[in-house]
C-alpha atoms as a PDB file:
ATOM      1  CA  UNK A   1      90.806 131.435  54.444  1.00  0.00           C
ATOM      2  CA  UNK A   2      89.799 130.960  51.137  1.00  0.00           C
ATOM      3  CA  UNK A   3      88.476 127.483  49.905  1.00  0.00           C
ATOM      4  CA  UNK A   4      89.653 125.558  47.128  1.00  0.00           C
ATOM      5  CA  UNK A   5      87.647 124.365  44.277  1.00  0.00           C
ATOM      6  CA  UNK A   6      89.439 121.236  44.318  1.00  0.00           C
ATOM      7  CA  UNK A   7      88.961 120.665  47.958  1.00  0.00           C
ATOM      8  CA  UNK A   8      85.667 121.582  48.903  1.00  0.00           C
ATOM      9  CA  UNK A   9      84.266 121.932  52.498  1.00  0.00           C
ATOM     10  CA  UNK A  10      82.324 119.040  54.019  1.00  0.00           C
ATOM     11  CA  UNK A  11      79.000 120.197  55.030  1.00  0.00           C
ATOM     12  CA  UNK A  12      76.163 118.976  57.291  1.00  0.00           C
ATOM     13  CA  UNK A  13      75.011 115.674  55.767  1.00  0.00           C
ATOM     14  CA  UNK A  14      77.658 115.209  53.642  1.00  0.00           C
ATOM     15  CA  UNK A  15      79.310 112.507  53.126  1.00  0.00           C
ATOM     16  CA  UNK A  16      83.099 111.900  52.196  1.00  0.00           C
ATOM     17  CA  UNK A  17      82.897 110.040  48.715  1.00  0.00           C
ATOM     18  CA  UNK A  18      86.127 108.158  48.414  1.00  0.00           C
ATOM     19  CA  UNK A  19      84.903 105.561  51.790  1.00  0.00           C
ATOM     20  CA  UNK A  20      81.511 105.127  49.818  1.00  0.00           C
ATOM     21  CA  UNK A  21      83.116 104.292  46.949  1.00  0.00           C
ATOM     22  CA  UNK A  22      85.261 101.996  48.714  1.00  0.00           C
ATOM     23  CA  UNK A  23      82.309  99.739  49.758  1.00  0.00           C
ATOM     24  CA  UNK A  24      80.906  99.946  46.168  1.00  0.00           C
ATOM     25  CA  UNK A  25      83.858  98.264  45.006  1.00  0.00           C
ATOM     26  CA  UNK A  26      84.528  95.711  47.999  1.00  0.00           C
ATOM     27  CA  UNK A  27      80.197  94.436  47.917  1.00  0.00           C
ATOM     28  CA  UNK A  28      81.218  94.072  43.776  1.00  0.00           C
ATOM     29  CA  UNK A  29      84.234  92.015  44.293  1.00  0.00           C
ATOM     30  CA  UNK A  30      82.342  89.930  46.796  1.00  0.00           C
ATOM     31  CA  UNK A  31      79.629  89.552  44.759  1.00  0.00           C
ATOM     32  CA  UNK A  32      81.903  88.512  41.474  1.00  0.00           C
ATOM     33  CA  UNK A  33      84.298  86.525  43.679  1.00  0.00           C
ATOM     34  CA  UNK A  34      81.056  84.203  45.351  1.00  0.00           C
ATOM     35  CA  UNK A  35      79.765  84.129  41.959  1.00  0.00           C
ATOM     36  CA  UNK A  36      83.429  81.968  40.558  1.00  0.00           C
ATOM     37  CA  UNK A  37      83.139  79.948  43.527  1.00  0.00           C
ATOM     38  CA  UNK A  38      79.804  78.925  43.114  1.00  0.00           C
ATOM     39  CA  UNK A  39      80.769  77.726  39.783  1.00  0.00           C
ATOM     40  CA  UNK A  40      83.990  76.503  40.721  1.00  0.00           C
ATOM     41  CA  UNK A  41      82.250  74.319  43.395  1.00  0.00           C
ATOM     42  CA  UNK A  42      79.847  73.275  40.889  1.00  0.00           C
ATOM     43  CA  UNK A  43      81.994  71.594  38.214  1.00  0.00           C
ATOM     44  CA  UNK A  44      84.422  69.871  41.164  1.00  0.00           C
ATOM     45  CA  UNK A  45      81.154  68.058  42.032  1.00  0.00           C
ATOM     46  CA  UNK A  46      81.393  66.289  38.604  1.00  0.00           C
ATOM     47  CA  UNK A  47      84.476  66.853  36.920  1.00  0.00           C
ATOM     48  CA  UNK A  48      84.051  64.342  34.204  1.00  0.00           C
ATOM     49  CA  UNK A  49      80.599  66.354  32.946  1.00  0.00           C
ATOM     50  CA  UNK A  50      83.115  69.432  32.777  1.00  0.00           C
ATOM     51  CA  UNK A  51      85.973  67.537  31.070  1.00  0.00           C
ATOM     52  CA  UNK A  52      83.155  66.444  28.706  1.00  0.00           C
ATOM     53  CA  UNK A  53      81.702  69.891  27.750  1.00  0.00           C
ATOM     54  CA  UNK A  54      85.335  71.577  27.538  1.00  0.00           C
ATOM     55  CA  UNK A  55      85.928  68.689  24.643  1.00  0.00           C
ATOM     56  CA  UNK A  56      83.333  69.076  22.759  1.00  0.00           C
ATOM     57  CA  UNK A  57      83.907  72.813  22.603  1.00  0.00           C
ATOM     58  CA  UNK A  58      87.618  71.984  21.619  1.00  0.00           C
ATOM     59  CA  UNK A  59      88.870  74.152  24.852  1.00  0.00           C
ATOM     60  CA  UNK A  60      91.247  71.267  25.979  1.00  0.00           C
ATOM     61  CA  UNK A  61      94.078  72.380  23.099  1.00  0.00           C
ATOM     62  CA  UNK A  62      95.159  68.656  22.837  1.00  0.00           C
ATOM     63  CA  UNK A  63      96.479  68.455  26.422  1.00  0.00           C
ATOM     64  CA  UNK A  64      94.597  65.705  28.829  1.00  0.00           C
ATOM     65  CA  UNK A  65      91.026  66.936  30.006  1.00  0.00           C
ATOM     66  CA  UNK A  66      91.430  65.664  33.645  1.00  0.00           C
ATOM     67  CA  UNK A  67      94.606  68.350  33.142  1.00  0.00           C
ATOM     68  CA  UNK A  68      92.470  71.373  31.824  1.00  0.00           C
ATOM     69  CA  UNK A  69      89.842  70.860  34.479  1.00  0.00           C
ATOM     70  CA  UNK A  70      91.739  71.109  37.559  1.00  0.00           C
ATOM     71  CA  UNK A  71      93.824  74.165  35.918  1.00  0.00           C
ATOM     72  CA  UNK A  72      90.169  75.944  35.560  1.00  0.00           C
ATOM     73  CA  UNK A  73      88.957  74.843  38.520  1.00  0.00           C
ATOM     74  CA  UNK A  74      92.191  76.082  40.120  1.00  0.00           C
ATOM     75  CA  UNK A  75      92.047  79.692  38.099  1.00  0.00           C
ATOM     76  CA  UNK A  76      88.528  80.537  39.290  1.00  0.00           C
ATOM     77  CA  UNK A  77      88.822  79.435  42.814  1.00  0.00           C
ATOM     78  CA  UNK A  78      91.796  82.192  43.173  1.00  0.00           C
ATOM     79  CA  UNK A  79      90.563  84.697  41.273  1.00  0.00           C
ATOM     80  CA  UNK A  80      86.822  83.925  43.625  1.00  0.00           C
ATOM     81  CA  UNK A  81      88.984  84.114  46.657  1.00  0.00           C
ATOM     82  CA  UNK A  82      91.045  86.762  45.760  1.00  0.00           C
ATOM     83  CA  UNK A  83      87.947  88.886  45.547  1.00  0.00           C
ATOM     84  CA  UNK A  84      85.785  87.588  48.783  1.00  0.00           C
ATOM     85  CA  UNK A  85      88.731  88.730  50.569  1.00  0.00           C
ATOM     86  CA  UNK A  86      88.791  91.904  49.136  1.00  0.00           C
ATOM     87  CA  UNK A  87      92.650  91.220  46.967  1.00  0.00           C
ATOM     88  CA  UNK A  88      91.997  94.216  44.345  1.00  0.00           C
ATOM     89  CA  UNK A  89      94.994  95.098  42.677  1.00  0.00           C
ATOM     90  CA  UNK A  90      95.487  95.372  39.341  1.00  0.00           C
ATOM     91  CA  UNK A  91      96.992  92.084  38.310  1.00  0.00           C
ATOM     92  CA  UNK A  92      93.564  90.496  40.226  1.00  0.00           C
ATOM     93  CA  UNK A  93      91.281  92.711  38.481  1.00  0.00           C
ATOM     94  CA  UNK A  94      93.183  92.180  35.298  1.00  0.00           C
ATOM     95  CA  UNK A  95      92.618  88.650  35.161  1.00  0.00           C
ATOM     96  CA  UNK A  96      89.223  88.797  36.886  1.00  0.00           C
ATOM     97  CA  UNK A  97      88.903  90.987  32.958  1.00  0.00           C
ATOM     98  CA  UNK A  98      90.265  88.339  31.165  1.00  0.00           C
ATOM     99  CA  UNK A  99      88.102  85.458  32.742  1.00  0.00           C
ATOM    100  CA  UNK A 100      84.831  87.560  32.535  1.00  0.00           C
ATOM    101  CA  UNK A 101      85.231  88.410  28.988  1.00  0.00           C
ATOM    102  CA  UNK A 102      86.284  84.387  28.305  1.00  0.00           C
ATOM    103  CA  UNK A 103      83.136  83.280  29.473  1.00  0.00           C
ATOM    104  CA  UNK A 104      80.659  85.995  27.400  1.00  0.00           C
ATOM    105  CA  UNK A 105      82.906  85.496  24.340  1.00  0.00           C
ATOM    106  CA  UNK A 106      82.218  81.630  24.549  1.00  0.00           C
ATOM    107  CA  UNK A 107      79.146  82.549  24.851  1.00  0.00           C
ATOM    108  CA  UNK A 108      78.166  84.786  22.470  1.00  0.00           C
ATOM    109  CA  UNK A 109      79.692  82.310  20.647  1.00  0.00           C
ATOM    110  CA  UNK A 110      77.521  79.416  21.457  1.00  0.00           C
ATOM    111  CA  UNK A 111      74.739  81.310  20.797  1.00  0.00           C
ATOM    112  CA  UNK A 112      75.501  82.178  17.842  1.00  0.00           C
ATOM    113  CA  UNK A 113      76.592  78.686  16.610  1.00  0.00           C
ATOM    114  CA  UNK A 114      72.762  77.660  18.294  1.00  0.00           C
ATOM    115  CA  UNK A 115      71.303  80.022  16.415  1.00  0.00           C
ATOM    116  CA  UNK A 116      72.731  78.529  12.931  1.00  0.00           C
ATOM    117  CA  UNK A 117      72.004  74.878  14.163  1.00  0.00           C
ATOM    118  CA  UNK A 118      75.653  74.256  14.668  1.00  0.00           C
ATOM    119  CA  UNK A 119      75.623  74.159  18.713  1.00  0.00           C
ATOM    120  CA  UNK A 120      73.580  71.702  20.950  1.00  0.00           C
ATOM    121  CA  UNK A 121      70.687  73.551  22.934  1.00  0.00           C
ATOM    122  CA  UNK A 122      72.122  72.716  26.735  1.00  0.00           C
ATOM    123  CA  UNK A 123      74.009  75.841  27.326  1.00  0.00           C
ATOM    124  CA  UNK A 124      77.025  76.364  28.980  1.00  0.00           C
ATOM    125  CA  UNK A 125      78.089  74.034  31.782  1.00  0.00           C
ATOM    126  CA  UNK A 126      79.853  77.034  33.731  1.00  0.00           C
ATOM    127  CA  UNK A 127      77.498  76.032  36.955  1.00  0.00           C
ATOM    128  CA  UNK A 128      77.970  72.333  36.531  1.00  0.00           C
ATOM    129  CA  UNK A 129      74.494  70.619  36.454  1.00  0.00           C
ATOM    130  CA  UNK A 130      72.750  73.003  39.064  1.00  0.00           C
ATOM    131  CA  UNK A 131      71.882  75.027  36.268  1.00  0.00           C
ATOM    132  CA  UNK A 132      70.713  74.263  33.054  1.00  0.00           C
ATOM    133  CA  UNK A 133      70.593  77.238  30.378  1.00  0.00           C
ATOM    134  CA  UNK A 134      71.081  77.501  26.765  1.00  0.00           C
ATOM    135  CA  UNK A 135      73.243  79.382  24.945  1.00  0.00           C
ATOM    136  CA  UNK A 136      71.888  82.662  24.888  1.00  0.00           C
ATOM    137  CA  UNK A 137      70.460  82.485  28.332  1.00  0.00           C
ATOM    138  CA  UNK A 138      74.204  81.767  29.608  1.00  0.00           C
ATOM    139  CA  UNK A 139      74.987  85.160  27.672  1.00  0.00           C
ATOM    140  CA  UNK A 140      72.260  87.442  28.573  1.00  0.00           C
ATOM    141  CA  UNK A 141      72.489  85.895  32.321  1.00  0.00           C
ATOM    142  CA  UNK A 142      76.174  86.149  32.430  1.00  0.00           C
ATOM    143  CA  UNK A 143      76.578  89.648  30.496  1.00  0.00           C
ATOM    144  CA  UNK A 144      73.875  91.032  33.189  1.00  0.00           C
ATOM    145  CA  UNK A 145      75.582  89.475  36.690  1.00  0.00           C
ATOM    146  CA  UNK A 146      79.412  89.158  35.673  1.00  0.00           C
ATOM    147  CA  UNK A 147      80.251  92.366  33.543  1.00  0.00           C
ATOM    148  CA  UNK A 148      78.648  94.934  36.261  1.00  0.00           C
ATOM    149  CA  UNK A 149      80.235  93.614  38.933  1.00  0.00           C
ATOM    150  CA  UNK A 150      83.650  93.432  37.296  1.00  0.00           C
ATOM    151  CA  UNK A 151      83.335  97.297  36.382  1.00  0.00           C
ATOM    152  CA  UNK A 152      82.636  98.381  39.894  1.00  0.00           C
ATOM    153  CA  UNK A 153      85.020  95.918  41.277  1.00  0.00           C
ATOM    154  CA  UNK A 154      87.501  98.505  40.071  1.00  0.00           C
ATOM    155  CA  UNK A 155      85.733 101.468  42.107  1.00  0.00           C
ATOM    156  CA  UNK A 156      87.939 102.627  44.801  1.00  0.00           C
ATOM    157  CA  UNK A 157      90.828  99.946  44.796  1.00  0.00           C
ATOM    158  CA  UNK A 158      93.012 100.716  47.832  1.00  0.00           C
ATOM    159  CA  UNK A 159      96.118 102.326  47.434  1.00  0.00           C
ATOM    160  CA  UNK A 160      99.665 101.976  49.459  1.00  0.00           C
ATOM    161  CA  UNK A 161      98.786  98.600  50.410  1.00  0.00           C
ATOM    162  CA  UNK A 162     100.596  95.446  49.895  1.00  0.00           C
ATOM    163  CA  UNK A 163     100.402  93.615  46.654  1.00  0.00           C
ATOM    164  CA  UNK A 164     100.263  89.841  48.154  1.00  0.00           C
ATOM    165  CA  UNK A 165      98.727  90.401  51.920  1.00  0.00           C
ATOM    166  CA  UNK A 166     100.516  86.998  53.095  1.00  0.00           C
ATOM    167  CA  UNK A 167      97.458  85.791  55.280  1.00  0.00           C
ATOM    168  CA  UNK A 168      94.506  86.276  52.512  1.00  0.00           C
ATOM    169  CA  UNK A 169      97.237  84.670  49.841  1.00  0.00           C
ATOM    170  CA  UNK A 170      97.392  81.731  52.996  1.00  0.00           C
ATOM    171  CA  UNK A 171      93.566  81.562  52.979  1.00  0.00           C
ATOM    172  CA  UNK A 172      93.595  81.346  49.248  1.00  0.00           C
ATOM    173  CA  UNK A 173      95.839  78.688  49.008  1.00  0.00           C
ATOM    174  CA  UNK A 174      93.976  76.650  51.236  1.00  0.00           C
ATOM    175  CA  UNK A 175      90.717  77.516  49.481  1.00  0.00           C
ATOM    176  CA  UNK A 176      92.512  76.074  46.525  1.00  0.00           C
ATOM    177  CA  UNK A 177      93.811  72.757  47.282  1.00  0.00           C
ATOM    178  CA  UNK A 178      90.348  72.001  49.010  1.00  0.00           C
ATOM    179  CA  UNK A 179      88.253  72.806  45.692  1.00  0.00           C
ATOM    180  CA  UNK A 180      90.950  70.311  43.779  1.00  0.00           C
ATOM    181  CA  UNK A 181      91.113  67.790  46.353  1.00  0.00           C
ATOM    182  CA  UNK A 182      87.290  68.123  46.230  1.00  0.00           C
ATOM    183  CA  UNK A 183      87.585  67.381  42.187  1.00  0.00           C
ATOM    184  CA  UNK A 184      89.536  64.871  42.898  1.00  0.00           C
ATOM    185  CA  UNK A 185      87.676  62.541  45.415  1.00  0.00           C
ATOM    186  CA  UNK A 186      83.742  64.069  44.157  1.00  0.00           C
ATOM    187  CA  UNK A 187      83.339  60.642  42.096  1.00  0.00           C
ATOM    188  CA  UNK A 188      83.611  58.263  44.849  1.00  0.00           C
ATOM    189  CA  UNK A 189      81.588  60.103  46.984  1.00  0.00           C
ATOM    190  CA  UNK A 190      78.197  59.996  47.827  1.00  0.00           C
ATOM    191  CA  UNK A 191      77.146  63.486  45.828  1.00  0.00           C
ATOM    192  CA  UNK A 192      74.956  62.140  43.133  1.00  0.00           C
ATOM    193  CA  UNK A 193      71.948  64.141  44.382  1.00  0.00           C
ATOM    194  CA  UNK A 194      73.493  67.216  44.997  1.00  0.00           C
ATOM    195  CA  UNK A 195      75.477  67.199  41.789  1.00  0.00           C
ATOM    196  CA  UNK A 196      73.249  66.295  39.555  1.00  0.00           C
ATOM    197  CA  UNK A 197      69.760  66.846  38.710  1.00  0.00           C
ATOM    198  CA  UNK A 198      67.805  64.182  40.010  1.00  0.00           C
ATOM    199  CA  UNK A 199      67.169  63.764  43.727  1.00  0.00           C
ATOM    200  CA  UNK A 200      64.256  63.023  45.864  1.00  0.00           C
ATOM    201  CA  UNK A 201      61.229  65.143  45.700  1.00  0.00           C
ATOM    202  CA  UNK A 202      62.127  66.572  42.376  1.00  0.00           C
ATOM    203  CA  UNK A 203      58.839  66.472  39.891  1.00  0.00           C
ATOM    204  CA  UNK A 204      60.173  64.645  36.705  1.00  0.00           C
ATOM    205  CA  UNK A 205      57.483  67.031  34.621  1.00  0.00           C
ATOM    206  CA  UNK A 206      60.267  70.032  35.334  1.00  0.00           C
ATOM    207  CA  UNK A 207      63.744  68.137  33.834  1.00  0.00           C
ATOM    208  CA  UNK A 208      63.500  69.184  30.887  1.00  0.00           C
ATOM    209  CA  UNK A 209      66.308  70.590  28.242  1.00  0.00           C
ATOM    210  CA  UNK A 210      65.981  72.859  25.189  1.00  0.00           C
ATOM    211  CA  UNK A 211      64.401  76.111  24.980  1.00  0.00           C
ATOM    212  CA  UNK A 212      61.960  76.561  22.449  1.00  0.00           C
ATOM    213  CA  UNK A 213      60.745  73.148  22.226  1.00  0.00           C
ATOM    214  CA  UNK A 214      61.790  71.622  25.970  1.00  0.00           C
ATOM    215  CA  UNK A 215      61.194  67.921  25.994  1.00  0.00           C
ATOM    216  CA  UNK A 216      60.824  66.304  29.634  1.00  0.00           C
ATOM    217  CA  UNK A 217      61.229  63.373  31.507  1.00  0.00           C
ATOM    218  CA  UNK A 218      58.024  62.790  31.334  1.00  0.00           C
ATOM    219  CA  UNK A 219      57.807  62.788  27.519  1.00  0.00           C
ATOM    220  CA  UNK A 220      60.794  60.308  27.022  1.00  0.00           C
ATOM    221  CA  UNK A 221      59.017  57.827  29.810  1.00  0.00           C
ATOM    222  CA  UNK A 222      55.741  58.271  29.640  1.00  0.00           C
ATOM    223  CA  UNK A 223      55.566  55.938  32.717  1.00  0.00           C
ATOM    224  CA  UNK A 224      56.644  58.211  35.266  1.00  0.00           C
ATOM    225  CA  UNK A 225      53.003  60.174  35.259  1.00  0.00           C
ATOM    226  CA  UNK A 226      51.756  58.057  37.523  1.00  0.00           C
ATOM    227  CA  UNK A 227      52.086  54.957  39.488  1.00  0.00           C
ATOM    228  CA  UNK A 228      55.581  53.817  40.538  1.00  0.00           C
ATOM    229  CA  UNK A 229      58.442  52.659  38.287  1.00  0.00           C
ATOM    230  CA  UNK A 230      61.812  51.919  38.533  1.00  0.00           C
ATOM    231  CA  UNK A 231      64.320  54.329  35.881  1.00  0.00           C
ATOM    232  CA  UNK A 232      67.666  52.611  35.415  1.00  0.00           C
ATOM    233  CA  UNK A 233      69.756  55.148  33.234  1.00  0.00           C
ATOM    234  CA  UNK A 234      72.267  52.964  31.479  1.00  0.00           C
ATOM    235  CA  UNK A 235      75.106  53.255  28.504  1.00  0.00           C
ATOM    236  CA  UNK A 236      74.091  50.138  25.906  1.00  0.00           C
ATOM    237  CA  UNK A 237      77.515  49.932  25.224  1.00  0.00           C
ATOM    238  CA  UNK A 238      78.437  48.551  28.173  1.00  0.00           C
ATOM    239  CA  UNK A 239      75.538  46.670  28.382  1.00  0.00           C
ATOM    240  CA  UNK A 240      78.075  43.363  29.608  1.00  0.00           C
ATOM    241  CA  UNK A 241      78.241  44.565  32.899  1.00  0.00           C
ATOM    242  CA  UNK A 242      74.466  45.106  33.996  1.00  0.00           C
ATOM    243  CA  UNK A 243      72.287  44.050  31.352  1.00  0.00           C
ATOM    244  CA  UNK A 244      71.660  39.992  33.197  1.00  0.00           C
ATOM    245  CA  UNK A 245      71.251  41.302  36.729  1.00  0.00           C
ATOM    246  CA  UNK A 246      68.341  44.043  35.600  1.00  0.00           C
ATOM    247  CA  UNK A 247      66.591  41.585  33.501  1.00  0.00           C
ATOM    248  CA  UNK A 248      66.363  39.594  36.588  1.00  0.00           C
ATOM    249  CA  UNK A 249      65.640  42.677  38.855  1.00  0.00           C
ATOM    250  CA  UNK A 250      62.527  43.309  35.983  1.00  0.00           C
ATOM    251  CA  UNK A 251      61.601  39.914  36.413  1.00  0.00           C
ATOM    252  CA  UNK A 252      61.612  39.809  40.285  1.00  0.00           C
ATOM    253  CA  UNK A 253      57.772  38.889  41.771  1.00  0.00           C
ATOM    254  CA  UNK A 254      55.724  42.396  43.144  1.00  0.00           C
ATOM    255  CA  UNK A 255      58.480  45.039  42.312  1.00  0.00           C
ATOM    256  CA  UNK A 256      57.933  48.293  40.413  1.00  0.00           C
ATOM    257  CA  UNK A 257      58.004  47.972  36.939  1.00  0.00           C
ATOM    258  CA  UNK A 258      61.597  48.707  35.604  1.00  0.00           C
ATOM    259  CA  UNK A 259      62.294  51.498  32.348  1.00  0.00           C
ATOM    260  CA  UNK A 260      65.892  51.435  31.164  1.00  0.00           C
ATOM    261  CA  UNK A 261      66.257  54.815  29.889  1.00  0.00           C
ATOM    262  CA  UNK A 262      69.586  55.650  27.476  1.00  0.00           C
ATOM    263  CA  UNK A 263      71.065  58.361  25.036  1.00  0.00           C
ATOM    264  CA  UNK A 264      72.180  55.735  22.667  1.00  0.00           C
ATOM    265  CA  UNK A 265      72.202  55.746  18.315  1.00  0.00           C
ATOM    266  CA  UNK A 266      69.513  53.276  16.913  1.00  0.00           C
ATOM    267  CA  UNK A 267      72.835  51.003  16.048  1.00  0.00           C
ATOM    268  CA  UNK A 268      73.439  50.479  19.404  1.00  0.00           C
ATOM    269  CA  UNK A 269      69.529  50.002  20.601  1.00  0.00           C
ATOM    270  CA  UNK A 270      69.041  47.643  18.228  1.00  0.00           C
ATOM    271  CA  UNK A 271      72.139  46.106  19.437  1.00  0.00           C
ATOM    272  CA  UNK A 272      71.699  45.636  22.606  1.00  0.00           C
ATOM    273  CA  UNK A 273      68.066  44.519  21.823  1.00  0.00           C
ATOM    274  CA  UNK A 274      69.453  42.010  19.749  1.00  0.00           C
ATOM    275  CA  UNK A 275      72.302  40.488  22.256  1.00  0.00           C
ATOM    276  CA  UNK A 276      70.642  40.730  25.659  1.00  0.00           C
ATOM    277  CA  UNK A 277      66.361  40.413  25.293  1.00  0.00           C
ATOM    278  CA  UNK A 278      65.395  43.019  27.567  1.00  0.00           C
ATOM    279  CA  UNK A 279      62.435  42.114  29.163  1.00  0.00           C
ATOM    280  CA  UNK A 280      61.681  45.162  29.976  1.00  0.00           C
ATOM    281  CA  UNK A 281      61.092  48.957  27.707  1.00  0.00           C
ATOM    282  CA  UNK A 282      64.206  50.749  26.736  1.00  0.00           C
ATOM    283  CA  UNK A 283      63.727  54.514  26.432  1.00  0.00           C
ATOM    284  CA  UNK A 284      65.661  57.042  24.481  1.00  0.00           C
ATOM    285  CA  UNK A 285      66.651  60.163  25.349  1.00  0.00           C
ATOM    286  CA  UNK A 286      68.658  63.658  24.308  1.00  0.00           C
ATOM    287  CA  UNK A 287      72.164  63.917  25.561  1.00  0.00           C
ATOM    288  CA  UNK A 288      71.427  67.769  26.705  1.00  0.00           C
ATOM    289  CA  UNK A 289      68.722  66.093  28.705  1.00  0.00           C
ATOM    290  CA  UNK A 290      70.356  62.586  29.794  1.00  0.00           C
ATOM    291  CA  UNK A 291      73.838  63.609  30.652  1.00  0.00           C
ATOM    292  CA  UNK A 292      72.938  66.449  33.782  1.00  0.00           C
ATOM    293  CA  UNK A 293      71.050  62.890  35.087  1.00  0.00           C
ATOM    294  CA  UNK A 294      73.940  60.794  36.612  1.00  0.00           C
ATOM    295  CA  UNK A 295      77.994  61.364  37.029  1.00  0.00           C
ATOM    296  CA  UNK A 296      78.474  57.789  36.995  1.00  0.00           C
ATOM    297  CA  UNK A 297      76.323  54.982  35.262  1.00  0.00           C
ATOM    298  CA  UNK A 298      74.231  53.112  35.701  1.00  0.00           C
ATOM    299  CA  UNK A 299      71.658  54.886  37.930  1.00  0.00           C
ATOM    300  CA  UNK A 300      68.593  54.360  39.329  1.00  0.00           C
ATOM    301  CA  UNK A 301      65.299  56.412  40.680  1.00  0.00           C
ATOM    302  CA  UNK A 302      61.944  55.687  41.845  1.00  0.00           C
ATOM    303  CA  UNK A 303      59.470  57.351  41.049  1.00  0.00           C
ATOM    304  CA  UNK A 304      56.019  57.382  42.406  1.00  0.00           C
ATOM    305  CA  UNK A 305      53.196  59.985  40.452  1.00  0.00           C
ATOM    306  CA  UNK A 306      55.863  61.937  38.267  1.00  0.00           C
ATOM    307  CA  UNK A 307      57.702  62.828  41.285  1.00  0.00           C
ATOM    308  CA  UNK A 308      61.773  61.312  42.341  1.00  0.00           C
ATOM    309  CA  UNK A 309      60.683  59.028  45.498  1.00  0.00           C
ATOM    310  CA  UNK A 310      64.675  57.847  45.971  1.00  0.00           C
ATOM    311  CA  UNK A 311      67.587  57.583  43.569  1.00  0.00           C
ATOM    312  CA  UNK A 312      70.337  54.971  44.133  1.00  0.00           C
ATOM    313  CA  UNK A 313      74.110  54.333  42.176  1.00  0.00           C
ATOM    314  CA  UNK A 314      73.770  51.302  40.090  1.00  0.00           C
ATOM    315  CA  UNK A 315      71.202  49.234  40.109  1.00  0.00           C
ATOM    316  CA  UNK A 316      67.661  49.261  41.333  1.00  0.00           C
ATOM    317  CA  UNK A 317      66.963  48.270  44.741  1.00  0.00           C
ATOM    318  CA  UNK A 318      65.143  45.619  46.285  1.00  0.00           C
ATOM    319  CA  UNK A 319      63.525  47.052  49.263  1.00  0.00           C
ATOM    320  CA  UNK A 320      60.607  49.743  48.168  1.00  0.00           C
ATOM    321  CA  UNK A 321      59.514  52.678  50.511  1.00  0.00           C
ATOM    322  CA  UNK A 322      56.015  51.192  51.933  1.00  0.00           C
ATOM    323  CA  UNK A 323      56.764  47.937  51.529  1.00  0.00           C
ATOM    324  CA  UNK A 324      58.450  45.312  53.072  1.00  0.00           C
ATOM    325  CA  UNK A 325      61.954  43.718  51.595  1.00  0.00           C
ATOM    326  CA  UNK A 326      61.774  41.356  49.245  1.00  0.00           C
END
């Protein structure tokens, strides 16, 4: 019998493409699916940061930010799900297309708004505050790990099968409501080290923000190199509700020396200076390198030789690691 050009023998060794190319496009849709999870997971932990960043790059189109959030939050944990489990059809690979290219537009965008001073230097917050990157690290990074994945994502999509496979859509709709319900509840939670970027053991020398010229901790509160202090991150604006208790905290007999540290304007500093006598240094710092700090405020770390000995919500402590309680 003669042998087709289209339909070659298999030989010795040989391998039947179309099952390779299969598993090309499955380990790609895993990989871009964990990938929107990741992130996903990342901005439930602090919702308000996200609700933040998305106003200030005018992405909430006048509707409520809480609103916008969960509808993101909700988009990329289906289309992350949909793509663990291995959901390629068109319409999921579609809008897997349309989400990829939304987050290298924006950007490309804030790079380019960076790059003419327009644009703050803290970079996207599409990981939450795991991650800190600025602008054109967020594109390069993102360009190079999402838009590869998404092409071969489309490799050998199965055929004949059914459009919404009733237990994976079951999975994902479970996924779903945990991810919001997570959103939802993260604040009162107990989360603050894992959402943000201050937790014990962290060396303060290595928070830093901006690219070119990264300022640190350790250059806003020159205190931290060495000894032990108590930070207190605050907002001076609502200086009413702690500003008596951590005067008398700073004042208390043998306890670390207390910093407040803020991102305030000079109005409000001198403000607050004027109203409530702080008896103890008030330090200023850059909103792309206070706000990844805390979700709520005020908060409070110890640190001991430049290094995060124990962070607490509100305000400092009284009983000190290695000593006894006061």
């Amino acid at each position: 019998m003669q042998e087709s050009v289209l339909n070659p023998p298999v030989e010795a060794g040989m391998t039947v493409s179309r099952p390779a190319l299969t598993w090309v496009g499955r380990l790609a849709a895993f990989a871009l699916g964990a990938v929107l999870l990741v992130a996903a997971v990342a901005k439930a932990l602090d919702p308000a940061a996200f609700a933040e960043a998305l106003g200030a790059q005018g992405l909430t189109f006048g509707l409520p930010p809480l609103a916008v959030v969960l509808a993101v939050l909700a988009v990329e944990t289906v289309l992350g799900l949909l793509l663990v489990l291995d959901v390629r059809r068109v319409w999921t690979l579609g809008a897997a297309t349309v989400l990829v290219a939304s987050f290298v537009v924006l950007n490309g965008w804030d790079w380019w708004q960076a790059a003419h001073g327009a644009a703050p230097a803290a970079g996207c917050g599409c990981f939450g505050n795991l991650v800190q990157r600025t602008p054109a690290q967020a594109f390069w990074q993102d360009l190079a790990m999402l838009v590869p994945a998404l092409v071969l994502a489309w490799v050998g999509m199965p055929r004949g099968v059914r459009a919404f496979p009733p237990r994976r859509m079951a999975a994902v709709a479970v996924g779903v409501a945990a991810v919001l319900l997570l959103a939802w509840r993260a604040p009162e939670l107990p989360l603050d080290d894992v959402a943000t970027r201050l937790r014990p053991g962290v060396e303060l020398a290595t928070v830093c923000a901006g690219a070119d010229e990264p300022i640190c901790l350790t250059d806003v509160v020159p205190e931290l190199s060495e000894g032990r202090s108590w930070v207190v991150l605050v907002d001076l604006t609502s200086a009413e509700q702690w500003a008596d208790e951590l005067n008398r905290i700073a004042a208390r007999p043998g306890s670390p020396p207390v910093v407040a540290l803020a991102s305030a304007s000079l109005e409000d500093k001198s403000a607050f200076t004027w109203q409530w006598g702080p008896t103890y240094p008030v330090r200023d710092a850059p909103p792309a390198l206070f706000r990844p700090l805390y979700r709520r405020l005020p908060r409070s770390f110890l640190s001991e030789g430049g290094r995060v000995l124990r962070t607490v919500p509100g305000l400092p402590t009284s009983d000190v690691p290695g000593e006894s309680p006061r």
